[in-house]
Protein backbone atom coordinates (compact mmCIF):
# COMPACT_ATOMS: atom_id res chain seq x y z
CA UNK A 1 24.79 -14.15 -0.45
CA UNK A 2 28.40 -12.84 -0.29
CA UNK A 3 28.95 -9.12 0.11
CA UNK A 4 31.12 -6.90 -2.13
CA UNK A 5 33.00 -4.29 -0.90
CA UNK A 6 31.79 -1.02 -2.57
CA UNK A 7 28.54 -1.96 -3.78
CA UNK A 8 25.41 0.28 -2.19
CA UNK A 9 23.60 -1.75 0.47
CA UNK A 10 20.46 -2.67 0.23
CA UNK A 11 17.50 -3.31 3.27
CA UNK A 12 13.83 -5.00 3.33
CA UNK A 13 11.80 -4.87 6.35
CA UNK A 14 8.45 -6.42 7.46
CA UNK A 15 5.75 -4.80 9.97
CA UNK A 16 2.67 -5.92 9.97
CA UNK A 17 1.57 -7.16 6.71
CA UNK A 18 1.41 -10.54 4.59
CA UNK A 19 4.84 -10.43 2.93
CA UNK A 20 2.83 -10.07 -0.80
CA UNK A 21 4.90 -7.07 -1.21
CA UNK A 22 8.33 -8.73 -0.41
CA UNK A 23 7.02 -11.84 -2.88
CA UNK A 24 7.12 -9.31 -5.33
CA UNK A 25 10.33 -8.33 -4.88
CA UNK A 26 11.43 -12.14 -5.23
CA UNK A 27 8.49 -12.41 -8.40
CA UNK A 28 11.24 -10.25 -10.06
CA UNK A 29 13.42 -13.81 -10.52
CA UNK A 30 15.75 -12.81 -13.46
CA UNK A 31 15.85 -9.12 -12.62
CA UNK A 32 16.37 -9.70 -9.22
CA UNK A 33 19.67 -11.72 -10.16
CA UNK A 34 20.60 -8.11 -11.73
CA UNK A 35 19.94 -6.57 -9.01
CA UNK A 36 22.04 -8.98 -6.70
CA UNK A 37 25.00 -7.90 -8.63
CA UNK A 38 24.26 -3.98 -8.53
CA UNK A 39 23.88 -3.98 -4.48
CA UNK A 40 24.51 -6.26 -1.63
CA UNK A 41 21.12 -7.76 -0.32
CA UNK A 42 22.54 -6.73 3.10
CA UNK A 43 19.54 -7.48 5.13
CA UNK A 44 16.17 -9.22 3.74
CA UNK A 45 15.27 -12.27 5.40
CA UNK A 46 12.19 -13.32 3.30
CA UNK A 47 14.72 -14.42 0.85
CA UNK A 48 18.15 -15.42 3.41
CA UNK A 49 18.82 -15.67 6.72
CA UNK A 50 21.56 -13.57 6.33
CA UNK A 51 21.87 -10.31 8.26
CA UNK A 52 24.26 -7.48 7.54
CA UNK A 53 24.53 -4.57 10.10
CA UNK A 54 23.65 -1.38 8.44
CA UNK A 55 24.08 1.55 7.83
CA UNK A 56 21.77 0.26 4.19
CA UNK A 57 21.85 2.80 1.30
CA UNK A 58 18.59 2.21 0.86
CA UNK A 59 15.35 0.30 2.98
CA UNK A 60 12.27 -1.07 1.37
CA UNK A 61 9.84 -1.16 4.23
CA UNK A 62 6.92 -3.38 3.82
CA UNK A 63 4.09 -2.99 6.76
CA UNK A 64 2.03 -0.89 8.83
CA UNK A 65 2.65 0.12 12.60
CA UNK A 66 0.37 -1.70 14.96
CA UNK A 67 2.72 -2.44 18.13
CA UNK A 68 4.97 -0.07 20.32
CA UNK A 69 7.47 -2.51 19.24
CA UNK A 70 6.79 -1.55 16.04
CA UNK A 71 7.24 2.31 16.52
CA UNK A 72 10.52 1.67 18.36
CA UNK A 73 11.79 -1.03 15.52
CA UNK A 74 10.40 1.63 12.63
CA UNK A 75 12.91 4.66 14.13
CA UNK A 76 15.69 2.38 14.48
CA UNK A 77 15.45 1.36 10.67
CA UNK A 78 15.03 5.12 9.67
CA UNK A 79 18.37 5.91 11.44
CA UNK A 80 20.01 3.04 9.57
CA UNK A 81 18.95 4.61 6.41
CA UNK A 82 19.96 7.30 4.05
CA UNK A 83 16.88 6.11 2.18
CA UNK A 84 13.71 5.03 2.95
CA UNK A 85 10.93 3.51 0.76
CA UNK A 86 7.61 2.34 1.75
CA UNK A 87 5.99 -0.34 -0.61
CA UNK A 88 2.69 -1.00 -0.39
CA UNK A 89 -1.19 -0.74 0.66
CA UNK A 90 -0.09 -1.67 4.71
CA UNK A 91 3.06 0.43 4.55
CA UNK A 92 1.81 4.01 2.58
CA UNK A 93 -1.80 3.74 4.11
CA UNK A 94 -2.13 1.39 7.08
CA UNK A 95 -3.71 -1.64 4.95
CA UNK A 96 -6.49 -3.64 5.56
CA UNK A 97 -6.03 -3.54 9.43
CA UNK A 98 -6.62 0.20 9.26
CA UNK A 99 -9.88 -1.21 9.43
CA UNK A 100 -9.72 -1.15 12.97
CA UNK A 101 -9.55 2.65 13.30
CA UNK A 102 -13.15 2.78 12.47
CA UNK A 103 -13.62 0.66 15.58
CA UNK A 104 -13.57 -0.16 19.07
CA UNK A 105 -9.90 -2.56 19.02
CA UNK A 106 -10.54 -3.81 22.60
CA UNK A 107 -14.51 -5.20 21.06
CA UNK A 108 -12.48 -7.03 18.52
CA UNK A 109 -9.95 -8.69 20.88
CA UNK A 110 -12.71 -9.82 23.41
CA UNK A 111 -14.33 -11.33 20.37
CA UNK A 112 -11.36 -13.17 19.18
CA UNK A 113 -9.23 -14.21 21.62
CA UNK A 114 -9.82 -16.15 24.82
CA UNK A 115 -7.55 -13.87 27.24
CA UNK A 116 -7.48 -10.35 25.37
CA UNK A 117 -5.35 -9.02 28.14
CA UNK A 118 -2.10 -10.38 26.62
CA UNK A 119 -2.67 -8.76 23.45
CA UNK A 120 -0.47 -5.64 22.86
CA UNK A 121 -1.72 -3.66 19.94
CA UNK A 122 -2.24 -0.09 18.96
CA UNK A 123 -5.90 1.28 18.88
CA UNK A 124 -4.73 1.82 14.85
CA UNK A 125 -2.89 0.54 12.03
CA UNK A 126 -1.03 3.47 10.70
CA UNK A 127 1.40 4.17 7.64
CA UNK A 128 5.08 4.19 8.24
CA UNK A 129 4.79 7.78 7.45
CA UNK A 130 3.23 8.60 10.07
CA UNK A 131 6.09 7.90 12.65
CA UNK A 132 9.12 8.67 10.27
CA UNK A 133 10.34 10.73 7.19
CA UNK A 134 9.80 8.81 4.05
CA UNK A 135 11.59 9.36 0.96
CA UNK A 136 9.06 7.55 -1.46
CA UNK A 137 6.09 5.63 -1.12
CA UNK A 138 5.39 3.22 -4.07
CA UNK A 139 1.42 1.95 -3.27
CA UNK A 140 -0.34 -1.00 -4.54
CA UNK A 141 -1.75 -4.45 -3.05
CA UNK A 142 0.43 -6.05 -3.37
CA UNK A 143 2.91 -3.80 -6.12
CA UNK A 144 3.95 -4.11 -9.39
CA UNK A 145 7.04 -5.40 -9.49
CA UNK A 146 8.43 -3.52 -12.30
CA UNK A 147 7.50 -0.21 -10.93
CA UNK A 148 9.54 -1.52 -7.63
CA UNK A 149 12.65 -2.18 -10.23
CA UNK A 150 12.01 1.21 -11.59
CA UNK A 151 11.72 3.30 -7.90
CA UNK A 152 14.92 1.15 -6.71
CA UNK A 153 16.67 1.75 -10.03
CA UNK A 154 16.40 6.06 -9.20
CA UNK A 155 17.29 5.33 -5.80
CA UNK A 156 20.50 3.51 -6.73
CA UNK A 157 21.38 6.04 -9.51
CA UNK A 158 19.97 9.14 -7.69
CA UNK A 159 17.04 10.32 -9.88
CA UNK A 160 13.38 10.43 -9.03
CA UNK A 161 11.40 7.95 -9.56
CA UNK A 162 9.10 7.88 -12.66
CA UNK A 163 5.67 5.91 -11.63
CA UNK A 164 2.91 7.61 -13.75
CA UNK A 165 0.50 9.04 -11.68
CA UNK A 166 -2.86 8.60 -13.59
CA UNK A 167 -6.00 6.82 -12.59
CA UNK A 168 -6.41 2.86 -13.49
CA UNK A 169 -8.97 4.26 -15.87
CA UNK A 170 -5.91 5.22 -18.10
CA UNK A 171 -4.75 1.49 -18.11
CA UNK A 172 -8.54 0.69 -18.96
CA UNK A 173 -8.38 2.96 -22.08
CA UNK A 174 -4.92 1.43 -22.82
CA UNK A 175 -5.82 -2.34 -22.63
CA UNK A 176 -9.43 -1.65 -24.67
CA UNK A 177 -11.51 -2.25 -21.96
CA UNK A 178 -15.03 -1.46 -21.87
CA UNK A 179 -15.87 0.98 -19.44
CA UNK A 180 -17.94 -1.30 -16.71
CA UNK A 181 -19.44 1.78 -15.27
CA UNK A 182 -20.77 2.76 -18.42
CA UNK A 183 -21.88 -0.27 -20.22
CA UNK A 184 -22.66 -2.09 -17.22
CA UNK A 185 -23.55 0.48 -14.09
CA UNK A 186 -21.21 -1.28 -11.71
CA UNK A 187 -19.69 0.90 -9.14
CA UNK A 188 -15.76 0.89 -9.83
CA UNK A 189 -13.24 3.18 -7.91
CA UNK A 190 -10.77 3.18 -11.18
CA UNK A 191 -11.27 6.78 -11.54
CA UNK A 192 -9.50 7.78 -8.02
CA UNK A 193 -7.31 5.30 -8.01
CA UNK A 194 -3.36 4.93 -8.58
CA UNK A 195 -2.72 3.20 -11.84
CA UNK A 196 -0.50 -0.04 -11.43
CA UNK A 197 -2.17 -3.53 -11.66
CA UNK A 198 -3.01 -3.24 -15.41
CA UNK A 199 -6.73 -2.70 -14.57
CA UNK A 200 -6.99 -6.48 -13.88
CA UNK A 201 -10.38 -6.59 -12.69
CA UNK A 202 -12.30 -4.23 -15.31
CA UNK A 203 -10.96 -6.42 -17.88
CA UNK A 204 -13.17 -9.68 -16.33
CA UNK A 205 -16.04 -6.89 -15.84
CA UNK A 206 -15.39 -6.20 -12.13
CA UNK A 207 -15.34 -2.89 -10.75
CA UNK A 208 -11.97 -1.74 -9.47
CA UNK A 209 -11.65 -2.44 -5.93
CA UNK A 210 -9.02 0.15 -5.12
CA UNK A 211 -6.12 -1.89 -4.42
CA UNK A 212 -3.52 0.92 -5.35
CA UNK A 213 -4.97 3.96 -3.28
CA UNK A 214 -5.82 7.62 -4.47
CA UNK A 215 -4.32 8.72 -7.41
CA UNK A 216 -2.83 12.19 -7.40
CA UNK A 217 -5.67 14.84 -6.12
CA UNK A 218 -8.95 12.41 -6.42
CA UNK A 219 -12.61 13.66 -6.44
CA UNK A 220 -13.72 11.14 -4.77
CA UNK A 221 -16.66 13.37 -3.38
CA UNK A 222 -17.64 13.77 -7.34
CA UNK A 223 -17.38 9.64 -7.78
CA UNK A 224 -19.58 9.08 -4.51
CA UNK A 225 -22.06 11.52 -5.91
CA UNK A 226 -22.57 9.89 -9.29
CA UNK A 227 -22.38 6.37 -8.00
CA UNK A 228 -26.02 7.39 -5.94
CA UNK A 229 -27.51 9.35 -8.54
CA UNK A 230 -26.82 7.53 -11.46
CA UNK A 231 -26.06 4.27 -10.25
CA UNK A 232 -28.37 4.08 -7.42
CA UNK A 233 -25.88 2.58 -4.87
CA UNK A 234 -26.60 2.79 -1.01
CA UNK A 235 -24.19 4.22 1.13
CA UNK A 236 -23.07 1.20 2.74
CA UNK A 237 -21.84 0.10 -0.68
CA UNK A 238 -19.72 3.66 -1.06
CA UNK A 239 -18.25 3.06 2.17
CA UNK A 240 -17.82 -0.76 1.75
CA UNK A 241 -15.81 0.29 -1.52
CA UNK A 242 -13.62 3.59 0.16
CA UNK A 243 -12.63 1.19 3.28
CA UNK A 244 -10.69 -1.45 1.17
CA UNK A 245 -7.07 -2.00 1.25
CA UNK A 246 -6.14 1.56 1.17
CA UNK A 247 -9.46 2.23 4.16
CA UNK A 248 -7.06 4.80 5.62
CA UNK A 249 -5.47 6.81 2.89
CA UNK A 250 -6.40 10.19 3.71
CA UNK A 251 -8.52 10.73 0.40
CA UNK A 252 -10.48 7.82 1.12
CA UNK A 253 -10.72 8.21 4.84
CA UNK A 254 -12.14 11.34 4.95
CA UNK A 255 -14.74 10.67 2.19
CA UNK A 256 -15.95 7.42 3.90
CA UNK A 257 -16.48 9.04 7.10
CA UNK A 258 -18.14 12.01 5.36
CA UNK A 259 -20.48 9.08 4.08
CA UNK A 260 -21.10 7.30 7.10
CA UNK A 261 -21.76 11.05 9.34
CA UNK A 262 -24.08 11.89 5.99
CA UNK A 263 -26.02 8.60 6.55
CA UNK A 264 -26.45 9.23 10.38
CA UNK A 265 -28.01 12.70 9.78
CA UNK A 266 -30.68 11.20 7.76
C-alpha cells in the first residue's frame, strides 16, 4: 500500500485473540477501499506485510494480555498513539481465555502440555484496559463491522462515537422477534447485553449467548433472579451463561462469582 504524505495514520494490532475482529475490519471490502484513501494503513499486517514506523493517529487493538511480552508490547503501542481503540470481546474484557482467572493456570498447563515449564503465561487474561489508557472500547465477538466504520469515522473527524447503547433486546423488538424467554422459557442474556449482532440467535429461537458484553448499567442480579424463579434454571447454567466470551467483564464477573459463593453456602 503506498503512503500519502498528509493523510492520518492508521494502526491494527493483535494480542492474544483469533484475528475475527481484524477479519472484520477486512469484511468491510468496499468500505475499506474508502477508507484506504482517507488514511494510510500504516501498520496492519493481517492484511500486508507492510510496516510503517509510527507515531499512528489512531490504533485498533485487537487482543487480551496474557504474556509479559504482551504488557511490554501493549505500552509501547500506547506511546505510539494519540489514539487508542480496543475492539472486541478479548481486547475490552479479556475474552474467552479470561476463563482461566477462575482457575488454577499451572492445572491447565500440566494437563495440556508435555513440559509445562516452557510455557510463559500470565495467571489471567486481562483487557487492554487494564495496563493502558483507552480512548474507546467498541465490544462484540467478533464486532460489527459497521459500528467499527462508524467509531473510526469520529476518530478520524474528531467526534465521539455514536454506538447505541441499548440491550440486544432492542434489536429483538426491532427485527419482530418473539421474545424466547417469554414464549419459550429459555434462559437468554439479551437483556444485559450490548446491542450489536442484530440479535442473530433469538431470531433461530436461541437464547442470547452474550457475545457483546454488558450493556450500559445491567441488572444482571435481577436477570439471575428471574431465570431461577421463573425459569427454574440451576446455577451452573447462570454461571455457564455469565462466563462466556465477555466471562470477565466486570458486570458479569462479579455476578458469576456471587453465583458460584451463593451455591457453596448452600
Amino acid at each position: 500500500m503506498s503512503k500519502t504524505q498528509g493523510r492520518p495514520k492508521l494502526a491494527v494490532w493483535k494480542f492474544a485473540s483469533c484475528d475475527g475482529c481484524q477479519l472484520s475490519l477486512l469484511d468491510c471490502e468496499d468500505e475499506l477501499l474508502q477508507l484506504a484513501d482517507a488514511v494510510d494503513i500504516a501498520y496492519f499486517m493481517e492484511a500486508s506485510s507492510e510496516q510503517v514506523r509510527g507515531p499512528y493517529d489512531l490504533s485498533l487493538v485487537e487482543g487480551s494480555i496474557t504474556t509479559e511480552a504482551d504488557e511490554r508490547r501493549i505500552r509501547e503501542v500506547r506511546e505510539q498513539s494519540k489514539a487508542l481503540v480496543t475492539i472486541g470481546a478479548c481486547a475490552t474484557a479479556g475474552g474467552i481465555q479470561a476463563l482461566r482467572n477462575f482457575a488454577d493456570v499451572q492445572e491447565f498447563t500440566a494437563a495440556v502440555y508435555a513440559h509445562p515449564e516452557y510455557i510463559a503465561t500470565l495467571k489471567t487474561s486481562t483487557p487492554i484496559s487494564t495496563h493502558v489508557p483507552v480512548d474507546f472500547e467498541l465490544q462484540g465477538c467478533p464486532i460489527n463491522k459497521k459500528q467499527l466504520l462508524e467509531v473510526i469515522s469520529a476518530f478520524l473527524h474528531r467526534r465521539p462515537p455514536q454506538v447505541p447503547p441499548h440491550s440486544v433486546c432492542v434489536e429483538c423488538k426491532l427485527r419482530g422477534n418473539v421474545c424466547v424467554w417469554v414464549a419459550h422459557g429459555t434462559p437468554c442474556m439479551g437483556p444485559v447485553t450490548h446491542a450489536g449482532c442484530g440479535a442473530i440467535c433469538p431470531a433461530y429461537s436461541r437464547g442470547c449467548y452474550g457475545c457483546y458484553g454488558p450493556k450500559e448499567n445491567p441488572n444482571t442480579s435481577s436477570l439471575c433472579h428471574w431465570w431461577q424463579q421463573e425459569l427454574d434454571a440451576d446455577r451452573a447454567t447462570v454461571v455457564e451463561n455469565l462466563r462466556n466470551f465477555n466471562a470477565a467483564a466486570p458486570a458479569f464477573e462479579r455476578e458469576s462469582r456471587r453465583q458460584e459463593q451463593r451455591h457453596g453456602e448452600e
